[in-house]
PDB file of N, CA and C in Angstrom:
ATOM      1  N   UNK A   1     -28.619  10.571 -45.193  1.00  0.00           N
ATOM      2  CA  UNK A   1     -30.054  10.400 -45.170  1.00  0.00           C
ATOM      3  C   UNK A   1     -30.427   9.228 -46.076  1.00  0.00           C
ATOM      4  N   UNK A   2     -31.533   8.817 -45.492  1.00  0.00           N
ATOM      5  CA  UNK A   2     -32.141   7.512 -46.674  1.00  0.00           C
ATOM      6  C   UNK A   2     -33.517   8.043 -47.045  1.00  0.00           C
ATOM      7  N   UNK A   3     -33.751   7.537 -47.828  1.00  0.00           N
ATOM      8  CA  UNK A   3     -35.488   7.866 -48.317  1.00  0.00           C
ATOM      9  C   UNK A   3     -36.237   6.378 -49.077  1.00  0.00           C
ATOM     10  N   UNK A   4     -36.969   5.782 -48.586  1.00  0.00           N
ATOM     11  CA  UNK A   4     -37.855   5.534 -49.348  1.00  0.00           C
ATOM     12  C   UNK A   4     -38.767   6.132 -50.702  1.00  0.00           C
ATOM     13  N   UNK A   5     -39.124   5.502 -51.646  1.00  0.00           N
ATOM     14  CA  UNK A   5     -39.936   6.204 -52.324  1.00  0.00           C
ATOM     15  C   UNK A   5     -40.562   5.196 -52.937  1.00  0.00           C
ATOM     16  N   UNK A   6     -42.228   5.495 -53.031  1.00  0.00           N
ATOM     17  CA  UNK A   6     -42.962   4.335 -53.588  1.00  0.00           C
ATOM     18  C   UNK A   6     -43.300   4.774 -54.803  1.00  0.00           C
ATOM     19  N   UNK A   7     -43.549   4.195 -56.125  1.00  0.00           N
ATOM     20  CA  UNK A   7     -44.116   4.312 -57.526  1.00  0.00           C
ATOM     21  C   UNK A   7     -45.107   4.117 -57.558  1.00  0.00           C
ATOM     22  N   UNK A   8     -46.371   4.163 -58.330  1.00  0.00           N
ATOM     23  CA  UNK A   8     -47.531   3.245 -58.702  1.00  0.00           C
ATOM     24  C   UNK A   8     -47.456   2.289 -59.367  1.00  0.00           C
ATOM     25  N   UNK A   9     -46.530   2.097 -60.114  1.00  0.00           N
ATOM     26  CA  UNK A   9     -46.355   1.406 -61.055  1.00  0.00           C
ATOM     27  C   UNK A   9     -45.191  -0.011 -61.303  1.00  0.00           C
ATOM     28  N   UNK A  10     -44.814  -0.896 -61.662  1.00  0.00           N
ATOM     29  CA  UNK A  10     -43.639  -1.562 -61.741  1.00  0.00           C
ATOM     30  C   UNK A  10     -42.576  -0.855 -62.402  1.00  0.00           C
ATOM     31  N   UNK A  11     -41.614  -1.138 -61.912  1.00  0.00           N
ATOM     32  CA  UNK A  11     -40.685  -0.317 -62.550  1.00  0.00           C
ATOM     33  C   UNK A  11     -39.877  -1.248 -63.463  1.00  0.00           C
ATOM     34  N   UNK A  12     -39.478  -1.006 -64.627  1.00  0.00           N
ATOM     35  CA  UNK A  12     -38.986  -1.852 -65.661  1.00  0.00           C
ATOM     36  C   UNK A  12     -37.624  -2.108 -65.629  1.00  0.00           C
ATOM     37  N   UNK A  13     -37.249  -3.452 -66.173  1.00  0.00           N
ATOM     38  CA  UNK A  13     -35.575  -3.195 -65.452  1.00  0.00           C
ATOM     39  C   UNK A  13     -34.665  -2.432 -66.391  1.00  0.00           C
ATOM     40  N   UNK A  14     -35.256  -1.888 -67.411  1.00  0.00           N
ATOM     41  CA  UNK A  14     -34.647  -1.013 -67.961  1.00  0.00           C
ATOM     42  C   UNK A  14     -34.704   0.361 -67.845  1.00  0.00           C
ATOM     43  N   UNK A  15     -35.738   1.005 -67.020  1.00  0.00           N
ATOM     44  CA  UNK A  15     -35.589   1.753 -66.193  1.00  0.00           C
ATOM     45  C   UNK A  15     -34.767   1.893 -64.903  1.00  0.00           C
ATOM     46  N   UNK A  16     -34.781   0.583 -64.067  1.00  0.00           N
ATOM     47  CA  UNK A  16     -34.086   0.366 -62.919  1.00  0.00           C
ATOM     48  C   UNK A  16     -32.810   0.728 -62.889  1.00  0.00           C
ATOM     49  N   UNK A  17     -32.235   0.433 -63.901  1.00  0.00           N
ATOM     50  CA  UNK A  17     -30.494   1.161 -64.568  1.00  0.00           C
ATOM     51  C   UNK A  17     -30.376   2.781 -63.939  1.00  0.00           C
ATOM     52  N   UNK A  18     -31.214   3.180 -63.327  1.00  0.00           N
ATOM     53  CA  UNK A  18     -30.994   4.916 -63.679  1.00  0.00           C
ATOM     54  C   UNK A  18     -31.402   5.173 -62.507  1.00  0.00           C
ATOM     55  N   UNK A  19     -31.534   3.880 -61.387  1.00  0.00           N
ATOM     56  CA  UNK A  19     -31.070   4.559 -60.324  1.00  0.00           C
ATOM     57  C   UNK A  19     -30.325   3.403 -59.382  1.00  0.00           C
ATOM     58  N   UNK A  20     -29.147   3.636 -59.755  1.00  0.00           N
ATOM     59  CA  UNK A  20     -28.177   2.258 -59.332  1.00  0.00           C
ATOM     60  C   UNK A  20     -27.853   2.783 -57.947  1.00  0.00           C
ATOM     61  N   UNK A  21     -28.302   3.610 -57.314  1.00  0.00           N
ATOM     62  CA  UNK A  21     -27.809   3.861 -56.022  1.00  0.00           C
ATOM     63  C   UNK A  21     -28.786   3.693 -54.710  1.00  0.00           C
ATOM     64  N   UNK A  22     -30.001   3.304 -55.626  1.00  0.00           N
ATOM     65  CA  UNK A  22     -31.327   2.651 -55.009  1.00  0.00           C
ATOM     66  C   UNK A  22     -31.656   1.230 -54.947  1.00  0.00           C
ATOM     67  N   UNK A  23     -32.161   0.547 -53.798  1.00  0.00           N
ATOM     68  CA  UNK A  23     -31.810  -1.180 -53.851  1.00  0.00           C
ATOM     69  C   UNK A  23     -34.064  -0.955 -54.312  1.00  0.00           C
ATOM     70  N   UNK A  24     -34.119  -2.072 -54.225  1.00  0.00           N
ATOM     71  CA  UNK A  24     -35.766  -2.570 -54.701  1.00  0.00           C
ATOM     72  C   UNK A  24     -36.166  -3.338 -54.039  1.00  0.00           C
ATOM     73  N   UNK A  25     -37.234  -3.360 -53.499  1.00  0.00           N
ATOM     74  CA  UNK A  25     -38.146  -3.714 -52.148  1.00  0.00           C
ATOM     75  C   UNK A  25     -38.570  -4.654 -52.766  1.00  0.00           C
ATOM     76  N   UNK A  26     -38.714  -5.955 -52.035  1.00  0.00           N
ATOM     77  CA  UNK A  26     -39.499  -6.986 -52.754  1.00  0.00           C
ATOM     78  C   UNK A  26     -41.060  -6.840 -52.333  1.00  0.00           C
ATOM     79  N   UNK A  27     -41.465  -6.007 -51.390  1.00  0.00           N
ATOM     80  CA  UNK A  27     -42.922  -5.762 -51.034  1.00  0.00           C
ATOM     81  C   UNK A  27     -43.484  -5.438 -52.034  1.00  0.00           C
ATOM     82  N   UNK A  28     -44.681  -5.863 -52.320  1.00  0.00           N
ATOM     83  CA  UNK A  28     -45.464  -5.480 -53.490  1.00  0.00           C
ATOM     84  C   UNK A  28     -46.629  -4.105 -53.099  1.00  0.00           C
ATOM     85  N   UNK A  29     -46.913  -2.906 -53.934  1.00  0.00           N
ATOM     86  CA  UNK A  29     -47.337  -2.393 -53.760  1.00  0.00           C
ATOM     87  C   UNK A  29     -48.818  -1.936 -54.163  1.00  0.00           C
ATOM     88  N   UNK A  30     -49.622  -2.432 -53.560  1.00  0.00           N
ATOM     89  CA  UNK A  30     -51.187  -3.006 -54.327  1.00  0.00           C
ATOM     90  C   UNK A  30     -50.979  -2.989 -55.408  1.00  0.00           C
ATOM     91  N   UNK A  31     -50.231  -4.253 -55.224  1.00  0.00           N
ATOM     92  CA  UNK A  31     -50.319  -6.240 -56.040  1.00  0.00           C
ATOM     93  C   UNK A  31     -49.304  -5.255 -57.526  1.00  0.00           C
ATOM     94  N   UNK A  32     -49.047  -3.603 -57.708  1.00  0.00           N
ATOM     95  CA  UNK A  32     -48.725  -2.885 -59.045  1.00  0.00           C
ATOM     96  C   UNK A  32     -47.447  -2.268 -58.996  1.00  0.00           C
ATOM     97  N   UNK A  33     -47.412  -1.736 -57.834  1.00  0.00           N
ATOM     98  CA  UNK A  33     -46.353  -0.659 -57.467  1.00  0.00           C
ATOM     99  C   UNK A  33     -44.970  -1.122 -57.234  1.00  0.00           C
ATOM    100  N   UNK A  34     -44.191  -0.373 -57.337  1.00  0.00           N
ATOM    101  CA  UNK A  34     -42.578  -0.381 -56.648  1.00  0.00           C
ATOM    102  C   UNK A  34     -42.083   0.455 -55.288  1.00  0.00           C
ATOM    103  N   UNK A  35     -41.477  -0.267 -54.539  1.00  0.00           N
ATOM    104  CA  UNK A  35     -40.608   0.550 -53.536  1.00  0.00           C
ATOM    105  C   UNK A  35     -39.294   0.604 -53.772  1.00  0.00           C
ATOM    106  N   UNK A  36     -38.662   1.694 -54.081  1.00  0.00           N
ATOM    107  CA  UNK A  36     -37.291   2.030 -54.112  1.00  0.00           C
ATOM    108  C   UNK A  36     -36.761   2.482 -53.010  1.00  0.00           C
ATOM    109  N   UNK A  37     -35.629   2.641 -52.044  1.00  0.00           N
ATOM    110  CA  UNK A  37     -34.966   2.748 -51.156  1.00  0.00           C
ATOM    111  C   UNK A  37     -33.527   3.157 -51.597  1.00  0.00           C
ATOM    112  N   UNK A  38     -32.924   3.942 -50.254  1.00  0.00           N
ATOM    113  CA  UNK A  38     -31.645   3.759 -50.491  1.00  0.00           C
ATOM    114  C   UNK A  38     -31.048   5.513 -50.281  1.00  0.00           C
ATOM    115  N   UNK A  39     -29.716   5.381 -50.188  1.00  0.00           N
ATOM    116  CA  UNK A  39     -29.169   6.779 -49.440  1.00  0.00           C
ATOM    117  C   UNK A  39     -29.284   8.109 -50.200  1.00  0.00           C
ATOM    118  N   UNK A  40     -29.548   9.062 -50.175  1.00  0.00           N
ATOM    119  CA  UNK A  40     -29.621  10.449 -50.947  1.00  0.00           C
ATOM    120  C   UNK A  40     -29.015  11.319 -49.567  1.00  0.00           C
ATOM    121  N   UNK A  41     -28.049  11.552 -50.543  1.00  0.00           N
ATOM    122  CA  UNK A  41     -26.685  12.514 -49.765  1.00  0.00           C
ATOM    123  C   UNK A  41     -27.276  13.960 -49.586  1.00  0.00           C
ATOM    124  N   UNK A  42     -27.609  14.657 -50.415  1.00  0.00           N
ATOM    125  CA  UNK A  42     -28.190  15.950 -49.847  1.00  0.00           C
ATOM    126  C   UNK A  42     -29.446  16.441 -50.741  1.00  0.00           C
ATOM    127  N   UNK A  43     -29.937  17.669 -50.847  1.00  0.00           N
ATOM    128  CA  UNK A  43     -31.151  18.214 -51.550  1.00  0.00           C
ATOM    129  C   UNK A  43     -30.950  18.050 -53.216  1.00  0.00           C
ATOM    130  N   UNK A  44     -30.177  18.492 -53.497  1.00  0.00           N
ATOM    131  CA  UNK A  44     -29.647  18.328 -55.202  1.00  0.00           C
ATOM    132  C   UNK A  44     -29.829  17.036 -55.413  1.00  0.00           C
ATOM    133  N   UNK A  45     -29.505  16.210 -54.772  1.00  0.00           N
ATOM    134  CA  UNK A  45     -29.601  14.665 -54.864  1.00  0.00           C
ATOM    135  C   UNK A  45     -30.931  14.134 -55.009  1.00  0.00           C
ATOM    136  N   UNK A  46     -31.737  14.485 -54.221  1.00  0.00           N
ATOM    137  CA  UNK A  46     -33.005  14.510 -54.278  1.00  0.00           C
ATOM    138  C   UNK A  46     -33.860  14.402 -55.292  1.00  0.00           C
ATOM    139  N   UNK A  47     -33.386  16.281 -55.373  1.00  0.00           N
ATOM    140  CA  UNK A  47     -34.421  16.368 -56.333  1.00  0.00           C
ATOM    141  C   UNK A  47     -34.192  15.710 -57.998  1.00  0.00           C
ATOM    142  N   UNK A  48     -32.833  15.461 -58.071  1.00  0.00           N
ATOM    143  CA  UNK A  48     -31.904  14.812 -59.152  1.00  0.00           C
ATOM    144  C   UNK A  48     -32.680  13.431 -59.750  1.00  0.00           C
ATOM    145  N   UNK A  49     -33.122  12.499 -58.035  1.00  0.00           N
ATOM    146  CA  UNK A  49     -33.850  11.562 -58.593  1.00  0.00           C
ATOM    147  C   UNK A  49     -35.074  11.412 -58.734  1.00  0.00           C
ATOM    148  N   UNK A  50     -36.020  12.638 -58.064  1.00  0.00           N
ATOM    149  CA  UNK A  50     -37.341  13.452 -58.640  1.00  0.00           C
ATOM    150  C   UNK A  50     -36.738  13.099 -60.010  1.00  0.00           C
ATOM    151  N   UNK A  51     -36.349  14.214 -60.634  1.00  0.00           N
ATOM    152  CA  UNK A  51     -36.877  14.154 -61.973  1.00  0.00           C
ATOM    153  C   UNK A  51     -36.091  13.310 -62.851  1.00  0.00           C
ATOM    154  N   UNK A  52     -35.386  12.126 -62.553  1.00  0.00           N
ATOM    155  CA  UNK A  52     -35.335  10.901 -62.900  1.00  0.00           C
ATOM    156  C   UNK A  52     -36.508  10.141 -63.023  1.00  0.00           C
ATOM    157  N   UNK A  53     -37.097  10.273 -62.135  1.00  0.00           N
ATOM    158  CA  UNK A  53     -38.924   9.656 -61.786  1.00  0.00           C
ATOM    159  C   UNK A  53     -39.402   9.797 -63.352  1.00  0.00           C
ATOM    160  N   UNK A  54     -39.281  11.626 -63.227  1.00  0.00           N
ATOM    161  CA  UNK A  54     -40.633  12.369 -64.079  1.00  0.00           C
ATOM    162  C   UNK A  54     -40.092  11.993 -65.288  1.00  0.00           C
ATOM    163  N   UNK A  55     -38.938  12.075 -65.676  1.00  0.00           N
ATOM    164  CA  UNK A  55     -38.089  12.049 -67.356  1.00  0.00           C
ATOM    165  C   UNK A  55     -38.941  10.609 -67.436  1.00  0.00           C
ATOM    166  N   UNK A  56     -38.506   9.085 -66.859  1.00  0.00           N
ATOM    167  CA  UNK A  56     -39.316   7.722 -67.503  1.00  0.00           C
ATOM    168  C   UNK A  56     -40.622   7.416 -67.081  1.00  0.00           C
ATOM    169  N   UNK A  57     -41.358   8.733 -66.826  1.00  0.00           N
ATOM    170  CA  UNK A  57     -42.714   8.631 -66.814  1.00  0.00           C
ATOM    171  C   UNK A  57     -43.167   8.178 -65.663  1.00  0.00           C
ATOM    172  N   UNK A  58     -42.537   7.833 -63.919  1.00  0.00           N
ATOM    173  CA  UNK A  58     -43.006   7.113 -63.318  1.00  0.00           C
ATOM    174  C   UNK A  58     -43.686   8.139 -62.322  1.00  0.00           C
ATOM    175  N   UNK A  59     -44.657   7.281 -61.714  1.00  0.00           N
ATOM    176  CA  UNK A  59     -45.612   8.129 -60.531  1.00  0.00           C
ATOM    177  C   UNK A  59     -44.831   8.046 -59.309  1.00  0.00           C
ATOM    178  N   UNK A  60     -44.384   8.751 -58.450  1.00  0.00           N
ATOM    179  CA  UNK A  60     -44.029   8.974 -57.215  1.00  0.00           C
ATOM    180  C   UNK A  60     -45.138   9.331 -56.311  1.00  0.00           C
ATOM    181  N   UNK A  61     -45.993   8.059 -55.432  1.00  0.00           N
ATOM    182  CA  UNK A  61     -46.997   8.249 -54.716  1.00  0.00           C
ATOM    183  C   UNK A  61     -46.554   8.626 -53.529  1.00  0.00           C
ATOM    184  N   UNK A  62     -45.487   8.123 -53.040  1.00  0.00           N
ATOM    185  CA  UNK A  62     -44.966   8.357 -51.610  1.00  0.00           C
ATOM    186  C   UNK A  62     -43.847   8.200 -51.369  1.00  0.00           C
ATOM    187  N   UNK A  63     -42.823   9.180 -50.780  1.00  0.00           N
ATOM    188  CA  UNK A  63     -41.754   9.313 -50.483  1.00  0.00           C
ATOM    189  C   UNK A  63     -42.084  10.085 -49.139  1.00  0.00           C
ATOM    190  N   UNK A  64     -40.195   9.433 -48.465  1.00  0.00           N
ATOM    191  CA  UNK A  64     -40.294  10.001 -47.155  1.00  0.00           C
ATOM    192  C   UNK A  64     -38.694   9.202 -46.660  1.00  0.00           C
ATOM    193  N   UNK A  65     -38.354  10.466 -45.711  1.00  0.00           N
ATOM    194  CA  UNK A  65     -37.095  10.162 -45.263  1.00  0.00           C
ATOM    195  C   UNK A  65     -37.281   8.642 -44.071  1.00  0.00           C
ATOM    196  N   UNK A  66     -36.309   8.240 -44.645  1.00  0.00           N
ATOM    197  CA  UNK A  66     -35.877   6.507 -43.496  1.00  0.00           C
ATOM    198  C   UNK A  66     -35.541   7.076 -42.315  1.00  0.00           C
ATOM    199  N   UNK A  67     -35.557   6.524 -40.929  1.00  0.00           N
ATOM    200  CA  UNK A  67     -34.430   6.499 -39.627  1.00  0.00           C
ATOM    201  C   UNK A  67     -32.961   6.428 -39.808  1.00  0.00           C
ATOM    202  N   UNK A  68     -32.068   6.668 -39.694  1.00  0.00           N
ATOM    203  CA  UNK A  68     -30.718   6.369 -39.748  1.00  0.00           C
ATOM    204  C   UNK A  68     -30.384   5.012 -39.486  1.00  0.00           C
TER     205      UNK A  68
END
């Protein structure tokens, strides 16, 4: 499975470290936000990088599974 997931916020590249299995969208997300992308193997995985989000404070506005 893949998932998108959008932030509100920029994401710092010292945050970016902590999810090396996610690539970064160069789309800008009103002109503030981040899009992260990239494969999540099953539910544990998931939610693993949920609260990766929540631990460096970031907003998760929108997530949603990719097409294959």
């Amino acid at each position: 499975m893949r998932y998108e997931f959008v932030l509100a916020e920029r994401i710092p590249e010292t945050a970016r470290a902590a999810f090396p299995e996610l690539e970064k969208s160069d789309v800008l997300v009103a002109q503030t936000g981040t899009v992260l992308y990239g494969p999540v193997t099953d539910q544990p995985h998931l939610h693993g990088l949920l609260d990766r989000f929540q631990d460096l404070g970031l907003t998760v506005v929108e997530m949603r599974q990719l097409p294959d």
